[in-house]
C-alpha atoms as a PDB file:
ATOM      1  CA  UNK A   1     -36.486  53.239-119.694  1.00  0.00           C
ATOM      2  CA  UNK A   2     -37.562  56.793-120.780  1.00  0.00           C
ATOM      3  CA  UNK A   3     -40.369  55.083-122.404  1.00  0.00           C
ATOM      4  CA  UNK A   4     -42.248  54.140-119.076  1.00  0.00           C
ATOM      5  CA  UNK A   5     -41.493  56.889-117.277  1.00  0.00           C
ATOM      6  CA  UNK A   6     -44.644  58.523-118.314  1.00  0.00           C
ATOM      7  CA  UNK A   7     -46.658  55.676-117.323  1.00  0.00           C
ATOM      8  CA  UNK A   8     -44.730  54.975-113.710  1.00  0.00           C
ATOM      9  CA  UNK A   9     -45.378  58.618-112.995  1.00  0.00           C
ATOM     10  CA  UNK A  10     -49.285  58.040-113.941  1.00  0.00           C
ATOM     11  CA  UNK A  11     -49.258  54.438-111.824  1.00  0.00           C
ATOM     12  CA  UNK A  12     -47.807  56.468-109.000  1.00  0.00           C
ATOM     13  CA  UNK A  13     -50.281  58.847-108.918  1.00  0.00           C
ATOM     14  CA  UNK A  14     -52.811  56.188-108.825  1.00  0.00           C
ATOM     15  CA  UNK A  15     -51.587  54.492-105.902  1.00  0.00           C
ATOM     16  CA  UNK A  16     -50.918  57.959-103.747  1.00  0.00           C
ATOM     17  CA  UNK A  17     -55.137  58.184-104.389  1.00  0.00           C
ATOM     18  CA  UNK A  18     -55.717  55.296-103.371  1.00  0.00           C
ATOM     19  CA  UNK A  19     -53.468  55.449-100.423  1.00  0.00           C
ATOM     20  CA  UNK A  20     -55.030  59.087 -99.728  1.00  0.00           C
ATOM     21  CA  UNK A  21     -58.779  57.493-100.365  1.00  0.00           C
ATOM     22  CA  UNK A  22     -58.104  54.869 -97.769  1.00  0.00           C
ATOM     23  CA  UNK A  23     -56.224  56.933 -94.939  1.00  0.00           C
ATOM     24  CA  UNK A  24     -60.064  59.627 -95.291  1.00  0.00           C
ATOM     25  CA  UNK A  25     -62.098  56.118 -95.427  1.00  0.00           C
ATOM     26  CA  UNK A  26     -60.220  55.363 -92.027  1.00  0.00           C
ATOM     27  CA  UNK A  27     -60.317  58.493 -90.408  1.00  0.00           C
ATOM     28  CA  UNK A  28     -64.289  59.018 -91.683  1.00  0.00           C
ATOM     29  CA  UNK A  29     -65.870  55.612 -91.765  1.00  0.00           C
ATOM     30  CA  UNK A  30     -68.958  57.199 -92.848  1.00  0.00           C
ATOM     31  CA  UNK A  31     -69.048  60.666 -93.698  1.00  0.00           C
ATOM     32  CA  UNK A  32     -72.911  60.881 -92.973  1.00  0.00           C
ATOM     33  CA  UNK A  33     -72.316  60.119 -89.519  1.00  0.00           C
ATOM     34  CA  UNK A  34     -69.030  62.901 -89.340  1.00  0.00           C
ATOM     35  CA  UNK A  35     -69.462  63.985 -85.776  1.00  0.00           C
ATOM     36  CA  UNK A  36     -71.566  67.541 -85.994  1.00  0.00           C
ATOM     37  CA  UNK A  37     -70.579  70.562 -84.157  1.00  0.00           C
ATOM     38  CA  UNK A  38     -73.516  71.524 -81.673  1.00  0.00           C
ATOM     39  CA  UNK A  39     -73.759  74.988 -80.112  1.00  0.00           C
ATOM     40  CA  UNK A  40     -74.534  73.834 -76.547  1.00  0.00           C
ATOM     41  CA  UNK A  41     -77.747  75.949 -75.391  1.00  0.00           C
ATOM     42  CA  UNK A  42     -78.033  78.399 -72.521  1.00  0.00           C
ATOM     43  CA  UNK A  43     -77.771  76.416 -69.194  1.00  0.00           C
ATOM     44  CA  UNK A  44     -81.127  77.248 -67.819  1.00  0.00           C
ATOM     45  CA  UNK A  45     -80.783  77.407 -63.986  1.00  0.00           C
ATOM     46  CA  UNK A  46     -81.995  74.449 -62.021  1.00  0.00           C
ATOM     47  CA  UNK A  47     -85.518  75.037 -60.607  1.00  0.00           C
ATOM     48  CA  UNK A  48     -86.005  75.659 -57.256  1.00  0.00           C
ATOM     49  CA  UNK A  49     -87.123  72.981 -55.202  1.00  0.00           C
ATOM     50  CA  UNK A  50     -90.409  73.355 -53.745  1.00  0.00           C
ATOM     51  CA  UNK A  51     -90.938  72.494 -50.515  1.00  0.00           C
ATOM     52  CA  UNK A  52     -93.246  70.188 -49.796  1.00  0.00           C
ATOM     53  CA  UNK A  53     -96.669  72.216 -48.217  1.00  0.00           C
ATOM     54  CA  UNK A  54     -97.789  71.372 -45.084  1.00  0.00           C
ATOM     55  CA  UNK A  55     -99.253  73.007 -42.238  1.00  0.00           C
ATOM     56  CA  UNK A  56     -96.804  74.996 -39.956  1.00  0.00           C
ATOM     57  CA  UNK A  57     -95.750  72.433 -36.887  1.00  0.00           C
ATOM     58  CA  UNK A  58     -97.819  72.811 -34.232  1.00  0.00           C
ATOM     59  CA  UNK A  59     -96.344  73.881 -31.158  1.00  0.00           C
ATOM     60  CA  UNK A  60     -95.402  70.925 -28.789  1.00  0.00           C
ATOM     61  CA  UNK A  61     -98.352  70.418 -26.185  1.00  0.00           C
ATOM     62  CA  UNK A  62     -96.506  70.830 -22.534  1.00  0.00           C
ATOM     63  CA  UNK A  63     -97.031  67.023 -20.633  1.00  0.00           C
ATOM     64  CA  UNK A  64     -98.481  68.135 -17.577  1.00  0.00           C
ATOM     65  CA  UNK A  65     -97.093  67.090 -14.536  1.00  0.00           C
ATOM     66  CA  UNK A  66     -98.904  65.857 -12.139  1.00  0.00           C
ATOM     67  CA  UNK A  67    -101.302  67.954 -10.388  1.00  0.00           C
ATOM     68  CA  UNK A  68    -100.270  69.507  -7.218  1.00  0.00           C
ATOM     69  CA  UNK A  69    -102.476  68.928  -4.427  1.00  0.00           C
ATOM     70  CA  UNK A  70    -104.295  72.073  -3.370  1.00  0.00           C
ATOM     71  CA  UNK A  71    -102.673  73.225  -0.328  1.00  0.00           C
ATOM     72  CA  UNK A  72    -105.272  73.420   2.284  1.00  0.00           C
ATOM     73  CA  UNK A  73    -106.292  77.567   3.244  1.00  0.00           C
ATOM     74  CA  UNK A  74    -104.340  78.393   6.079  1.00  0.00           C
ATOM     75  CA  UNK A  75    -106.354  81.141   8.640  1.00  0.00           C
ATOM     76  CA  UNK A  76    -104.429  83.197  11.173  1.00  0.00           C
ATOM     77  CA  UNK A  77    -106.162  82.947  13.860  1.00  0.00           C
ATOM     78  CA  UNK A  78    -105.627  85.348  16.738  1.00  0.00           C
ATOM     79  CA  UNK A  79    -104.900  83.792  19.811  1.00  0.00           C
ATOM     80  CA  UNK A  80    -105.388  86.843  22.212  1.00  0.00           C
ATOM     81  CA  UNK A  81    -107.590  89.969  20.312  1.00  0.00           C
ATOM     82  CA  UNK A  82    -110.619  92.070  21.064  1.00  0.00           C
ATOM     83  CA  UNK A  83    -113.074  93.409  18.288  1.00  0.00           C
ATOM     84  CA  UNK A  84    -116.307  95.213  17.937  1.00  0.00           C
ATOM     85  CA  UNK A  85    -118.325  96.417  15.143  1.00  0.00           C
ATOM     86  CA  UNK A  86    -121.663  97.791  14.758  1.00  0.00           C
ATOM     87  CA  UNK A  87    -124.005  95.378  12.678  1.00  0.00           C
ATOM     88  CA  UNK A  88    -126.315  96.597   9.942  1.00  0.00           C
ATOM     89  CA  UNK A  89    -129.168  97.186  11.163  1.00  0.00           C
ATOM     90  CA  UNK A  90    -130.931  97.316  14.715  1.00  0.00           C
ATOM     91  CA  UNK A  91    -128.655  99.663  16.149  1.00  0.00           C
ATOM     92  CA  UNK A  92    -126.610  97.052  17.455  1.00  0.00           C
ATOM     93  CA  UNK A  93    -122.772  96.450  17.875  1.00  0.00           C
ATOM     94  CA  UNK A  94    -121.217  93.181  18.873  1.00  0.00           C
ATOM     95  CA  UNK A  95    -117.724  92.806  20.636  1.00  0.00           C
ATOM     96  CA  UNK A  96    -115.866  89.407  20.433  1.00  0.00           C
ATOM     97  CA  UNK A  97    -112.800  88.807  22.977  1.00  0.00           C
ATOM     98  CA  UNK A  98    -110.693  86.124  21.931  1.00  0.00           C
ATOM     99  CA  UNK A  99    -107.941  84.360  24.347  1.00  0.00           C
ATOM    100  CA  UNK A 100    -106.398  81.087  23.128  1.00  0.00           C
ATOM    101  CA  UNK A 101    -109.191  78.784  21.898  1.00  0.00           C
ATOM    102  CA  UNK A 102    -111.795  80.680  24.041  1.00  0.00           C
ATOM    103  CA  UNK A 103    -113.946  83.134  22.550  1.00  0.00           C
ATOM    104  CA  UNK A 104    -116.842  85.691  24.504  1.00  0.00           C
ATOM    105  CA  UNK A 105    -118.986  87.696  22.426  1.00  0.00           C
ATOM    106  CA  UNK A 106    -121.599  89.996  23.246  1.00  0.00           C
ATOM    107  CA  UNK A 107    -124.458  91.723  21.502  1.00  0.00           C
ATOM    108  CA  UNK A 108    -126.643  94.538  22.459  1.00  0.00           C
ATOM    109  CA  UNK A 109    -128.819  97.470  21.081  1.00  0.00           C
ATOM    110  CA  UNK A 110    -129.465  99.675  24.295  1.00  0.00           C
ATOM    111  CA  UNK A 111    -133.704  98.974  25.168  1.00  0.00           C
ATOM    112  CA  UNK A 112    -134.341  95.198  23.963  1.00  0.00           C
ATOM    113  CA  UNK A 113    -131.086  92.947  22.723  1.00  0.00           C
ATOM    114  CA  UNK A 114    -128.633  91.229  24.516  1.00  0.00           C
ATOM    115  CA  UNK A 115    -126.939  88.426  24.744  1.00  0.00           C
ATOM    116  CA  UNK A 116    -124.077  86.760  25.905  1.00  0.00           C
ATOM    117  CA  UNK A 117    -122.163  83.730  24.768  1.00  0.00           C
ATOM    118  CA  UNK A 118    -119.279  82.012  25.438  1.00  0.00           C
ATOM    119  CA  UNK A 119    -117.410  78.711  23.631  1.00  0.00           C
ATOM    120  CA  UNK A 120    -114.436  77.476  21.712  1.00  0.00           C
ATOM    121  CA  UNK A 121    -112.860  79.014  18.341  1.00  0.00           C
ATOM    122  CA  UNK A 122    -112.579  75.881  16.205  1.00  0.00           C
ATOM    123  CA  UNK A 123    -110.477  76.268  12.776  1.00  0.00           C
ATOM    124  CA  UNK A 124    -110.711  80.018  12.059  1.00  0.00           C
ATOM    125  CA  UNK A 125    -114.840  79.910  13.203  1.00  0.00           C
ATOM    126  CA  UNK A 126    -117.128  80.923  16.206  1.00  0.00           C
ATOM    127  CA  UNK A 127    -120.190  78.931  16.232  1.00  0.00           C
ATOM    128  CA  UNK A 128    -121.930  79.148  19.876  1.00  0.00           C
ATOM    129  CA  UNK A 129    -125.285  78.822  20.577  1.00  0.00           C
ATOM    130  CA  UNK A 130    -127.066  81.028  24.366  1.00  0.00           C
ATOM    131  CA  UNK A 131    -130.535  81.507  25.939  1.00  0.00           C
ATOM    132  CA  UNK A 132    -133.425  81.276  23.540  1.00  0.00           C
ATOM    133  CA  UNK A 133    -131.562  79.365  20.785  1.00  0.00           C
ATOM    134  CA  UNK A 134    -129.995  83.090  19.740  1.00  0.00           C
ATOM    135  CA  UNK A 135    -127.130  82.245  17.901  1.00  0.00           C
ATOM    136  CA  UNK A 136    -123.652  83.189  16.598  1.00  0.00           C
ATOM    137  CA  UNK A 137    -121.391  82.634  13.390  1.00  0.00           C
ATOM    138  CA  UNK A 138    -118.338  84.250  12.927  1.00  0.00           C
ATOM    139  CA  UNK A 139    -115.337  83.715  10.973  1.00  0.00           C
ATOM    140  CA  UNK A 140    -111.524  84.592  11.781  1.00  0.00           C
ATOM    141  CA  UNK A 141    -110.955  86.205   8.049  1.00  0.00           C
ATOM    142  CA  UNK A 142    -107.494  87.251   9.408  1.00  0.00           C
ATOM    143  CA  UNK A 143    -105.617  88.376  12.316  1.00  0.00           C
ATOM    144  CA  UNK A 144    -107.449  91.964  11.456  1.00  0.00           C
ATOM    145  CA  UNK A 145    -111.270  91.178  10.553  1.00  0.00           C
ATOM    146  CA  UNK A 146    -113.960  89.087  11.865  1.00  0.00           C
ATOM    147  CA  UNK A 147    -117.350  88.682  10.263  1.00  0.00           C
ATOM    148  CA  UNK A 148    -120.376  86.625  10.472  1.00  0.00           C
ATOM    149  CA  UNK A 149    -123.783  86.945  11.435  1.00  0.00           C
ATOM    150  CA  UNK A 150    -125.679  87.139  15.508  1.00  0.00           C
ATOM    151  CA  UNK A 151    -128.987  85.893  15.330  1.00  0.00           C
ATOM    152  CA  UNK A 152    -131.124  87.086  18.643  1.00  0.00           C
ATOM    153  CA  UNK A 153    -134.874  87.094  19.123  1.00  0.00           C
ATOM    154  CA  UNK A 154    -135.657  85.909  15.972  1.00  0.00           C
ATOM    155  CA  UNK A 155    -133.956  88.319  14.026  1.00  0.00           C
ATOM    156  CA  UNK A 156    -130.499  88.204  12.308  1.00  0.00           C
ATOM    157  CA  UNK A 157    -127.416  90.800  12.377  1.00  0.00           C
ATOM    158  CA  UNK A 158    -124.921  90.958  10.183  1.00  0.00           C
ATOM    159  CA  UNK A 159    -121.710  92.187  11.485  1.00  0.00           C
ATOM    160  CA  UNK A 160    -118.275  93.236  10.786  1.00  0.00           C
ATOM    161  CA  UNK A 161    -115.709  93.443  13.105  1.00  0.00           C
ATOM    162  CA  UNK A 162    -112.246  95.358  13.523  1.00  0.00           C
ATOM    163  CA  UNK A 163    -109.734  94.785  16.625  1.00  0.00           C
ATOM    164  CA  UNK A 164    -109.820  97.399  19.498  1.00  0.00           C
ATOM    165  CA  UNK A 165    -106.919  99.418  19.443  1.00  0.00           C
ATOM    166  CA  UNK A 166    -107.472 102.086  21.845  1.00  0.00           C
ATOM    167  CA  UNK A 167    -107.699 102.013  25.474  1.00  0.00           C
ATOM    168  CA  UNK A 168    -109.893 101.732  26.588  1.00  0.00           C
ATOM    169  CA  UNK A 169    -111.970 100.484  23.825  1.00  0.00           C
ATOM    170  CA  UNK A 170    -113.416  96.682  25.018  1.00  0.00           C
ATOM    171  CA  UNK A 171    -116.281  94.999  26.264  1.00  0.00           C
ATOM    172  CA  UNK A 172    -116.911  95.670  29.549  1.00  0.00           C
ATOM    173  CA  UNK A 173    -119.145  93.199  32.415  1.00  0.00           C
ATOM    174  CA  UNK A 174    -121.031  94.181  35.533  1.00  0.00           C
ATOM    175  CA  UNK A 175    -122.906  91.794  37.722  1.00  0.00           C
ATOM    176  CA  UNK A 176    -124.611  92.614  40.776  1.00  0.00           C
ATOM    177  CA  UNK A 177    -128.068  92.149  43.138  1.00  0.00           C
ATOM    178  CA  UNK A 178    -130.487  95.481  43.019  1.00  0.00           C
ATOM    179  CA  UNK A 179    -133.538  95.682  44.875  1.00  0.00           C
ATOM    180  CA  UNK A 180    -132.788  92.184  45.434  1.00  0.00           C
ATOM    181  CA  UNK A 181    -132.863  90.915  41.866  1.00  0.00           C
ATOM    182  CA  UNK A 182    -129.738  89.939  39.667  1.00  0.00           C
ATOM    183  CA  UNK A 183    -128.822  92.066  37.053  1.00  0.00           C
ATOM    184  CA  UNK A 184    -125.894  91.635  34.746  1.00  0.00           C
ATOM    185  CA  UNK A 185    -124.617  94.954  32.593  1.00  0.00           C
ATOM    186  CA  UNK A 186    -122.592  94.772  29.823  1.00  0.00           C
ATOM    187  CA  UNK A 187    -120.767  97.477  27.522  1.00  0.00           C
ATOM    188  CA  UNK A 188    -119.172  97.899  24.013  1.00  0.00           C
ATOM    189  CA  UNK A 189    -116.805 100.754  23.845  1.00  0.00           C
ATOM    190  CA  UNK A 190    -115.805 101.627  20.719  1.00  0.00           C
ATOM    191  CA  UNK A 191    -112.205 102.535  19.518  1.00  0.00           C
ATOM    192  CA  UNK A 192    -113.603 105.979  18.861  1.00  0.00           C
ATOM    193  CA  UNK A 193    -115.005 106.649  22.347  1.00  0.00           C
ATOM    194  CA  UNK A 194    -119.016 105.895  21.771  1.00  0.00           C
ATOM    195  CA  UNK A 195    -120.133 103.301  23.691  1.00  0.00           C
ATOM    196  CA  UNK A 196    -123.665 101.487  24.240  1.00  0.00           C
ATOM    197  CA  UNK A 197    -124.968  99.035  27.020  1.00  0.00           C
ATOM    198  CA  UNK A 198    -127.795  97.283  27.952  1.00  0.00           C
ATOM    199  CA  UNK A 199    -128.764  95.225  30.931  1.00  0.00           C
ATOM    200  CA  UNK A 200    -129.742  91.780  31.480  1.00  0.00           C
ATOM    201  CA  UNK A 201    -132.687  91.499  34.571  1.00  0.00           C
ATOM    202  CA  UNK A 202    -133.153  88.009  36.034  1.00  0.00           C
ATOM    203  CA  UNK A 203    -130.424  87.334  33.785  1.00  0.00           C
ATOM    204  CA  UNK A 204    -130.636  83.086  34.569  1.00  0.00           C
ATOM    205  CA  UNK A 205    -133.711  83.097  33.877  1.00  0.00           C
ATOM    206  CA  UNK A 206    -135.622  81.148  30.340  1.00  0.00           C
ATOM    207  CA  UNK A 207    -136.248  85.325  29.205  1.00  0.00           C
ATOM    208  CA  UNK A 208    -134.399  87.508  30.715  1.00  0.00           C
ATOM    209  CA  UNK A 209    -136.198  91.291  30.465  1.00  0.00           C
ATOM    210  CA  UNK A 210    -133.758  93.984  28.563  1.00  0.00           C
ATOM    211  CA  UNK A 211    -133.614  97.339  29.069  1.00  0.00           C
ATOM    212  CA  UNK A 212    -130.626 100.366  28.746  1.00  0.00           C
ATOM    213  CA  UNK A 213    -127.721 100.494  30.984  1.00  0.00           C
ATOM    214  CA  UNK A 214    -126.314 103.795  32.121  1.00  0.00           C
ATOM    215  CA  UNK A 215    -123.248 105.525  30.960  1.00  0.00           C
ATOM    216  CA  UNK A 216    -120.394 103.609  32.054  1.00  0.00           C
ATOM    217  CA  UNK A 217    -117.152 105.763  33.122  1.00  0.00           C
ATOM    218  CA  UNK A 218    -115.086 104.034  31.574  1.00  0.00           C
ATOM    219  CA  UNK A 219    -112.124 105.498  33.223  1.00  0.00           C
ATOM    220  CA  UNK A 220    -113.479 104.714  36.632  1.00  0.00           C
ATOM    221  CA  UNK A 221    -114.701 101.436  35.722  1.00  0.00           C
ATOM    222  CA  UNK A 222    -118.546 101.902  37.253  1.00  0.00           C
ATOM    223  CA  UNK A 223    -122.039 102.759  36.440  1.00  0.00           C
ATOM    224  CA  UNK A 224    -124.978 103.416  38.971  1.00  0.00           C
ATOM    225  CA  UNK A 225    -128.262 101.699  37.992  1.00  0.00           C
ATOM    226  CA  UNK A 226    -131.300 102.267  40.658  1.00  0.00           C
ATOM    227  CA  UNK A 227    -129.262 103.734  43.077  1.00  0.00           C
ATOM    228  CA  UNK A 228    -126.352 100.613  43.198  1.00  0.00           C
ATOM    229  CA  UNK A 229    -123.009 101.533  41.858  1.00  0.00           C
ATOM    230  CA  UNK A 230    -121.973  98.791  39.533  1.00  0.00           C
ATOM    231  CA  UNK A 231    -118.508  98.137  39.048  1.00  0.00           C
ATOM    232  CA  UNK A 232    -117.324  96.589  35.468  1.00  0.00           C
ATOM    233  CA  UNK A 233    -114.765  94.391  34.513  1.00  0.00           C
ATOM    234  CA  UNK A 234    -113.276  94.531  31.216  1.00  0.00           C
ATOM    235  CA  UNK A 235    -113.188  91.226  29.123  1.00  0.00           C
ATOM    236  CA  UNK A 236    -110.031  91.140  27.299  1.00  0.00           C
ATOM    237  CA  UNK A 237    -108.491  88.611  25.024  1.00  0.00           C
ATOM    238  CA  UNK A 238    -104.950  89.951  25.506  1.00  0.00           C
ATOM    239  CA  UNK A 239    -104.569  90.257  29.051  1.00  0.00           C
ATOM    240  CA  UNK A 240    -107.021  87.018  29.149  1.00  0.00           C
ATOM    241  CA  UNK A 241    -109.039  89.220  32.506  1.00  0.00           C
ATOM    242  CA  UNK A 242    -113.155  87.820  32.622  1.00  0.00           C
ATOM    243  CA  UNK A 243    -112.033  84.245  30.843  1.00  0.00           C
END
């Protein structure tokens, strides 16, 4: 027995090698392909997302709704007023009473215009037409200013008018026989006191002749021409007296 004990111990050995060789074989099937120990690199930080380029939004166009109509121009017009104004050139004033849809106006210089006229006020305007195709066109800019144009003996006046607003500022009438011919006097009496008149002779006639009234007192309502005391009327839109 002693005898193989060398050998048992030698055949032992043997097989724990073997054993050992297979149990690495098994655990490393191939040692050139023994998993490898990587240092993992420095996680570089995603890159930011670029937005896609494109031209800022425009700003939403508004839809329109549909147009509103154009409301029509509405014009105060004075149903009871008196105004007067002196025109820009001839020396002349004009004086326009106005009483519901009836209008008077009356132009004059002194020596050699005047005219009357008399009609309807039709949408904020005066258009009448007297003796000798003179003519007038005004317009009723507010309840506080007429202007327009008087066209008498072929010559035009342009004219702007304010109200009357002192007493007794108006346009003032006079009709009467002297020497046994008609005459027919009329007055503009400004806010401010001046006043200026001229008279109408054979005033129904195609061409009346024109010539300077006298001083009316105004207070006492008369004038004397030739002798003949002529007594006036006023012509007012707001107490509606000479319509």
């Amino acid at each position: 027995m002693k005898r193989n004990t060398p050998l048992l111990t030698l055949l032992t050995g043997a097989a724990l090698g073997v054993i050992l060789l297979i149990v690495n074989m098994v655990s490393y099937p191939n040692p050139a392909k023994a998993p490898i120990s990587y240092s993992s690199p420095a996680t570089s930080a995603p890159a930011a997302s670029t937005a896609a380029s494109s031209s800022p939004a425009a700003p939403p166009v508004a839809t329109s709704a549909a147009a509103s109509p154009t409301p029509a121009v509405t014009v105060t017009v004075p149903v009871a007023a008196n105004f007067a104004g002196k025109a820009e050139k001839g020396n002349a004033s004009v004086a326009v009473a106005i009483h519901g849809d009836k209008a008077i106006v009356y132009i004059c210089n002194g020596p050699s215009v005047a005219s009357w006229f008399e009609g309807t006020v039709s949408n904020g305007k005066v258009d009448l037409t007297g003796k000798n195709n003179a003519q007038v066109h005004l317009n009723l800019d507010s309840a506080s200013t007429v202007s327009g144009d008087v066209s008498v003996h072929d010559t035009q006046f342009k004219v702007s008018m304010l109200p009357m607003v002192h007493n007794p500022a108006g346009l003032y009438i006079a009709t009467a026989m002297v020497g046994g011919k008609a005459v027919k006097a009329g007055w503009i009496v400004m806010s401010d006191g001046t006043q200026i008149g001229s008279i109408l002779l054979n005033p129904d006639s195609d061409s009346p002749t024109v010539i300077a009234a006298p001083l009316l007192n105004v207070a006492a309502g008369t004038a004397t021409y030739n002798g003949t005391v002529l007594h006036a009327t006023q012509i007012s839109g707001i107490s509606g007296s000479g319509f």
